[in-house]
Protein backbone atom coordinates (compact mmCIF):
# COMPACT_ATOMS: atom_id res chain seq x y z
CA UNK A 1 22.64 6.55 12.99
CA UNK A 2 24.93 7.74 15.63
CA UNK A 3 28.12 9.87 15.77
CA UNK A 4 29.72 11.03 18.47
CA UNK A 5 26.33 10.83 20.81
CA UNK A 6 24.34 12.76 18.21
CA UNK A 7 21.56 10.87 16.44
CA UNK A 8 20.96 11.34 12.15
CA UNK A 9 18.05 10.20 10.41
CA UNK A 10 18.81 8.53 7.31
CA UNK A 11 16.20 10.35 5.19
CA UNK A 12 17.42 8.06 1.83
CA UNK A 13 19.60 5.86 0.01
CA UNK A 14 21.11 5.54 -3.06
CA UNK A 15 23.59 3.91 -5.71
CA UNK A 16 26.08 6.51 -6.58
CA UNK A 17 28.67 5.47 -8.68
CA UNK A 18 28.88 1.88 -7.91
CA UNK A 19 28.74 3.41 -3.50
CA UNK A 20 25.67 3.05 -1.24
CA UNK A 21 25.05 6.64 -0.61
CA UNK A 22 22.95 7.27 2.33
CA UNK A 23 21.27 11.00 2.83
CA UNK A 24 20.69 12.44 6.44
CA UNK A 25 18.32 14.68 7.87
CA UNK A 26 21.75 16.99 8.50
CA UNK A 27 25.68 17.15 7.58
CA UNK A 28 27.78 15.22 9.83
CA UNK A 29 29.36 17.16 12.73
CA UNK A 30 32.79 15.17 11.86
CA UNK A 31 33.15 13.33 8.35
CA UNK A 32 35.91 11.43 9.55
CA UNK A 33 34.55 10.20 13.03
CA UNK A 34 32.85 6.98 12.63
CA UNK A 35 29.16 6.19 13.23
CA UNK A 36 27.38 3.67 13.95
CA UNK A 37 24.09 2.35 12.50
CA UNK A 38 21.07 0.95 13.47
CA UNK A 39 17.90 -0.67 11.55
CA UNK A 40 14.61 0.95 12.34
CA UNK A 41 13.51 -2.47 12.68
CA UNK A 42 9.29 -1.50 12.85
CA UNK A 43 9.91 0.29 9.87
CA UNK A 44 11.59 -2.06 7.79
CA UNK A 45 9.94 -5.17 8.62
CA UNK A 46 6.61 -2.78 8.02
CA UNK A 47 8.23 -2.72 4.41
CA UNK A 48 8.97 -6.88 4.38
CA UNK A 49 5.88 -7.39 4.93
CA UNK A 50 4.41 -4.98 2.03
CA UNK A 51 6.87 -6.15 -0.65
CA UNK A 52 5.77 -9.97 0.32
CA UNK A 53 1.81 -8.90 -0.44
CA UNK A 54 3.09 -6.87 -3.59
CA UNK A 55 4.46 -10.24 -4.47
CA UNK A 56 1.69 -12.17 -3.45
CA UNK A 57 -0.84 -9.87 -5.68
CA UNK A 58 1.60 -9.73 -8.94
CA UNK A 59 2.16 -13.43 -8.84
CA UNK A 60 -1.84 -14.10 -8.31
CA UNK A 61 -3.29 -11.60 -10.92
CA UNK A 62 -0.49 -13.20 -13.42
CA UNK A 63 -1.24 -16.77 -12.75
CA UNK A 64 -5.18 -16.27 -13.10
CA UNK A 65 -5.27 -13.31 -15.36
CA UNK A 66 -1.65 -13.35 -16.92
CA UNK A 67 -0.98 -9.75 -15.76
CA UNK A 68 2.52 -8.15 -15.60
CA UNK A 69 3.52 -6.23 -13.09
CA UNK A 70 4.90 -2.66 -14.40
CA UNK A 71 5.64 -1.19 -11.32
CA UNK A 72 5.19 -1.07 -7.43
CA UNK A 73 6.08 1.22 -4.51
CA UNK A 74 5.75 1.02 -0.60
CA UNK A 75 5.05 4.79 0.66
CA UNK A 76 3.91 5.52 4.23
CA UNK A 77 0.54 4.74 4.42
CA UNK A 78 -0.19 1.82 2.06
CA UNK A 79 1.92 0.35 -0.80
CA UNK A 80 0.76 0.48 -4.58
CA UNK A 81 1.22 -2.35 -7.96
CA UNK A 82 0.33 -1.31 -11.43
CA UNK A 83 -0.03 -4.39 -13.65
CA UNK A 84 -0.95 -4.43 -17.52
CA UNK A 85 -3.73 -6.80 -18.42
CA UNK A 86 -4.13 -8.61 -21.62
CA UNK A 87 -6.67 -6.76 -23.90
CA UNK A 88 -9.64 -9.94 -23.68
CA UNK A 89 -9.01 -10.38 -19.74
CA UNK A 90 -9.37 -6.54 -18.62
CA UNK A 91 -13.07 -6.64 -18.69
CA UNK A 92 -13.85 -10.02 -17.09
CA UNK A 93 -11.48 -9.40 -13.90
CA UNK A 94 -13.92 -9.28 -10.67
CA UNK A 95 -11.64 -6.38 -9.23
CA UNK A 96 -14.36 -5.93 -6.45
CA UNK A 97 -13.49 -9.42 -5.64
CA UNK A 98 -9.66 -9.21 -5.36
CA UNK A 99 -9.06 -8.48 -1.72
CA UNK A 100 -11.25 -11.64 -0.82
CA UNK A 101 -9.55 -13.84 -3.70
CA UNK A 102 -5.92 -12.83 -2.25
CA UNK A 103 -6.79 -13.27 1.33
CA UNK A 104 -7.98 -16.49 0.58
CA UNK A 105 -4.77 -17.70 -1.26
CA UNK A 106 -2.84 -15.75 2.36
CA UNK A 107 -5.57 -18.21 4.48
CA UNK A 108 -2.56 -20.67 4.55
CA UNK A 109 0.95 -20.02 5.51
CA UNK A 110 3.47 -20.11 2.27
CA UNK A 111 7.36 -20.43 2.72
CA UNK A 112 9.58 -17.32 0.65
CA UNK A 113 12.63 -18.78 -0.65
CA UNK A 114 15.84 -16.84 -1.72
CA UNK A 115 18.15 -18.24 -4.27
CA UNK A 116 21.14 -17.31 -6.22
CA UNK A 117 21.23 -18.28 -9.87
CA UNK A 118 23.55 -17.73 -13.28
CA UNK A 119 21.89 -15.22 -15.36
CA UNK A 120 21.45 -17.50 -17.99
CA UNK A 121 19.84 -19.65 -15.94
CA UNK A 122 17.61 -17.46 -15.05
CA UNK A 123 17.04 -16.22 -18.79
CA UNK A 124 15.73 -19.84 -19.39
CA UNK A 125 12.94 -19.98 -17.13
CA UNK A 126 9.46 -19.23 -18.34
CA UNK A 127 6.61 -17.03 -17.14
CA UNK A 128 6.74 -13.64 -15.66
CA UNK A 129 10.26 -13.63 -14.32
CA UNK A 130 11.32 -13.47 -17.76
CA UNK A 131 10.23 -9.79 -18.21
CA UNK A 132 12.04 -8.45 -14.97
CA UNK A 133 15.45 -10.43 -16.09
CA UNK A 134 15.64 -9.06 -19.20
CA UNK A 135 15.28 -5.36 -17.87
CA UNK A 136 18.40 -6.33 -15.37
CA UNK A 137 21.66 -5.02 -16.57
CA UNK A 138 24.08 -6.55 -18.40
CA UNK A 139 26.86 -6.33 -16.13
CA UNK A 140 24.79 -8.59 -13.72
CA UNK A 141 25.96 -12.46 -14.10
CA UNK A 142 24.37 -13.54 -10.59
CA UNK A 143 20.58 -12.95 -9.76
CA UNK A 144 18.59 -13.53 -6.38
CA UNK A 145 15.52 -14.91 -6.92
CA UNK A 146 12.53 -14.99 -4.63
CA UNK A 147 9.90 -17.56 -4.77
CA UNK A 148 6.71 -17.76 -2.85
CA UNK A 149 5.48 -21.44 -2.96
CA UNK A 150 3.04 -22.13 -5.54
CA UNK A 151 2.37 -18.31 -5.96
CA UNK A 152 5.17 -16.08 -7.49
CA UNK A 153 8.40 -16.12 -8.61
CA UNK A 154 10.98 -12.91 -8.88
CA UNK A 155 14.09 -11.82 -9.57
CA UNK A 156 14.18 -9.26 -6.79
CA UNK A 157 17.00 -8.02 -4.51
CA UNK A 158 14.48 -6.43 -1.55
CA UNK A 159 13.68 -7.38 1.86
CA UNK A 160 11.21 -9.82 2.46
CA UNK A 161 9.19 -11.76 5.63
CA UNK A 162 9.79 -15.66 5.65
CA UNK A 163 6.73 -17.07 5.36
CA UNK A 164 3.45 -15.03 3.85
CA UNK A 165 1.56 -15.37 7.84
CA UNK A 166 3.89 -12.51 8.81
CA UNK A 167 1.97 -10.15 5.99
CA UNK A 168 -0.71 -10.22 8.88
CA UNK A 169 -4.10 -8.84 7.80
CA UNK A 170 -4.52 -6.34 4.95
CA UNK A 171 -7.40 -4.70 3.16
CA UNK A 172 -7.34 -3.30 -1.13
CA UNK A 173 -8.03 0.00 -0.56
CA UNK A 174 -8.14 1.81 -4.12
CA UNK A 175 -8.04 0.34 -7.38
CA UNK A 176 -7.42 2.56 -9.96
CA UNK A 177 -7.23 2.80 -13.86
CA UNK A 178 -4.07 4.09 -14.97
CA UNK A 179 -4.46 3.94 -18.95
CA UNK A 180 -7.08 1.00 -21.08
CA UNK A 181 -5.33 -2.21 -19.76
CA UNK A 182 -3.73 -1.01 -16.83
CA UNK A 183 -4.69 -0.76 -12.97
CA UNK A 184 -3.23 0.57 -10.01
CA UNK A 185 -3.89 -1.48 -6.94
CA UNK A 186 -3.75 0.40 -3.55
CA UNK A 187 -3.13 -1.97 -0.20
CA UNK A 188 -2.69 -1.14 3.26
CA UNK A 189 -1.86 -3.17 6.05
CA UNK A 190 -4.19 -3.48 8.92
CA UNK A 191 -1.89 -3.58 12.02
């Protein structure tokens, strides 16, 4: 960000009150000169391509093992899913065999597609979406929805690549139990 020829690093952003907040590395010389932005494009297609994979592992470990996905975040180094695992799967999952299993569904290119759909819509459809839609709030009457061919499906509002060969190559680098049925699953990408 730029005001006035001196640079700002947006350091975070955040809802506020219904605004997009965002939080720089300083104050503002002048709050009422403007500025103008820029996207740190390495960075944030760095994080595209992370959210795709933490896609691409929640929608394979719930197709073969019908895991949820509790949670996910993309830090600097590597990015991070914790899933919950039925009680009778847990056991029989080949964990030491995930990274191969995943980059063998990633061996052929798959389209994302974005979508805007009535909430009740997407209330009616079945399988893991279900979950995340019923943790969106009320208030929402519109949801995007990302869809990986043939591998997951999400209501998500975040940045993604277009197609899953833009991931590039990646390697499991931790997997970690976080309680009886859950795991955390630790991936960075291998530039």
């Amino acid at each position: 960000m730029q005001q006035e020829g001196q640079a700002y690093k947006v350091v975070n952003v955040r809802k506020e009150n219904g605004e997009i907040v965002h939080e720089l590395d300083r104050p503002l010389q002048n709050g009422s000169s403007p500025v103008i932005m820029k996207i740190d494009w390495p960075w944030r297609f760095r994080n595209m391509r992370y959210h795709t994979l933490l896609h691409v592992i929640a929608g394979y470990i719930y197709q073969h093992y019908k895991a949820l996905a509790t949670s996910s975040h993309i830090e600097k180094e590597y990015a991070r899913i914790e899933s919950a695992f039925p009680d009778d799967v847990i056991e029989t999952v080949p964990f030491e065999q995930l990274d191969q299993s995943l980059k063998n569904v990633l061996a052929q290119p798959h389209d994302v597609h974005t979508t805007i759909i009535s909430r009740k819509e997407a209330e009616k459809k079945e399988g893991a979406i279900k979950t995340v839609i019923n943790l969106l709030p009320q208030q929402l009457h519109k949801i995007r929805i990302v869809q990986i061919d043939n591998i997951d499906e999400q209501a998500c509002g975040g940045t993604h690549v277009k197609n899953t060969k833009d991931i590039g190559d990646f390697s499991i680098i931790k997997i970690q139990n976080k309680g009886p049925k859950k795991k955390r699953i630790k991936v960075k990408l291998i530039d």
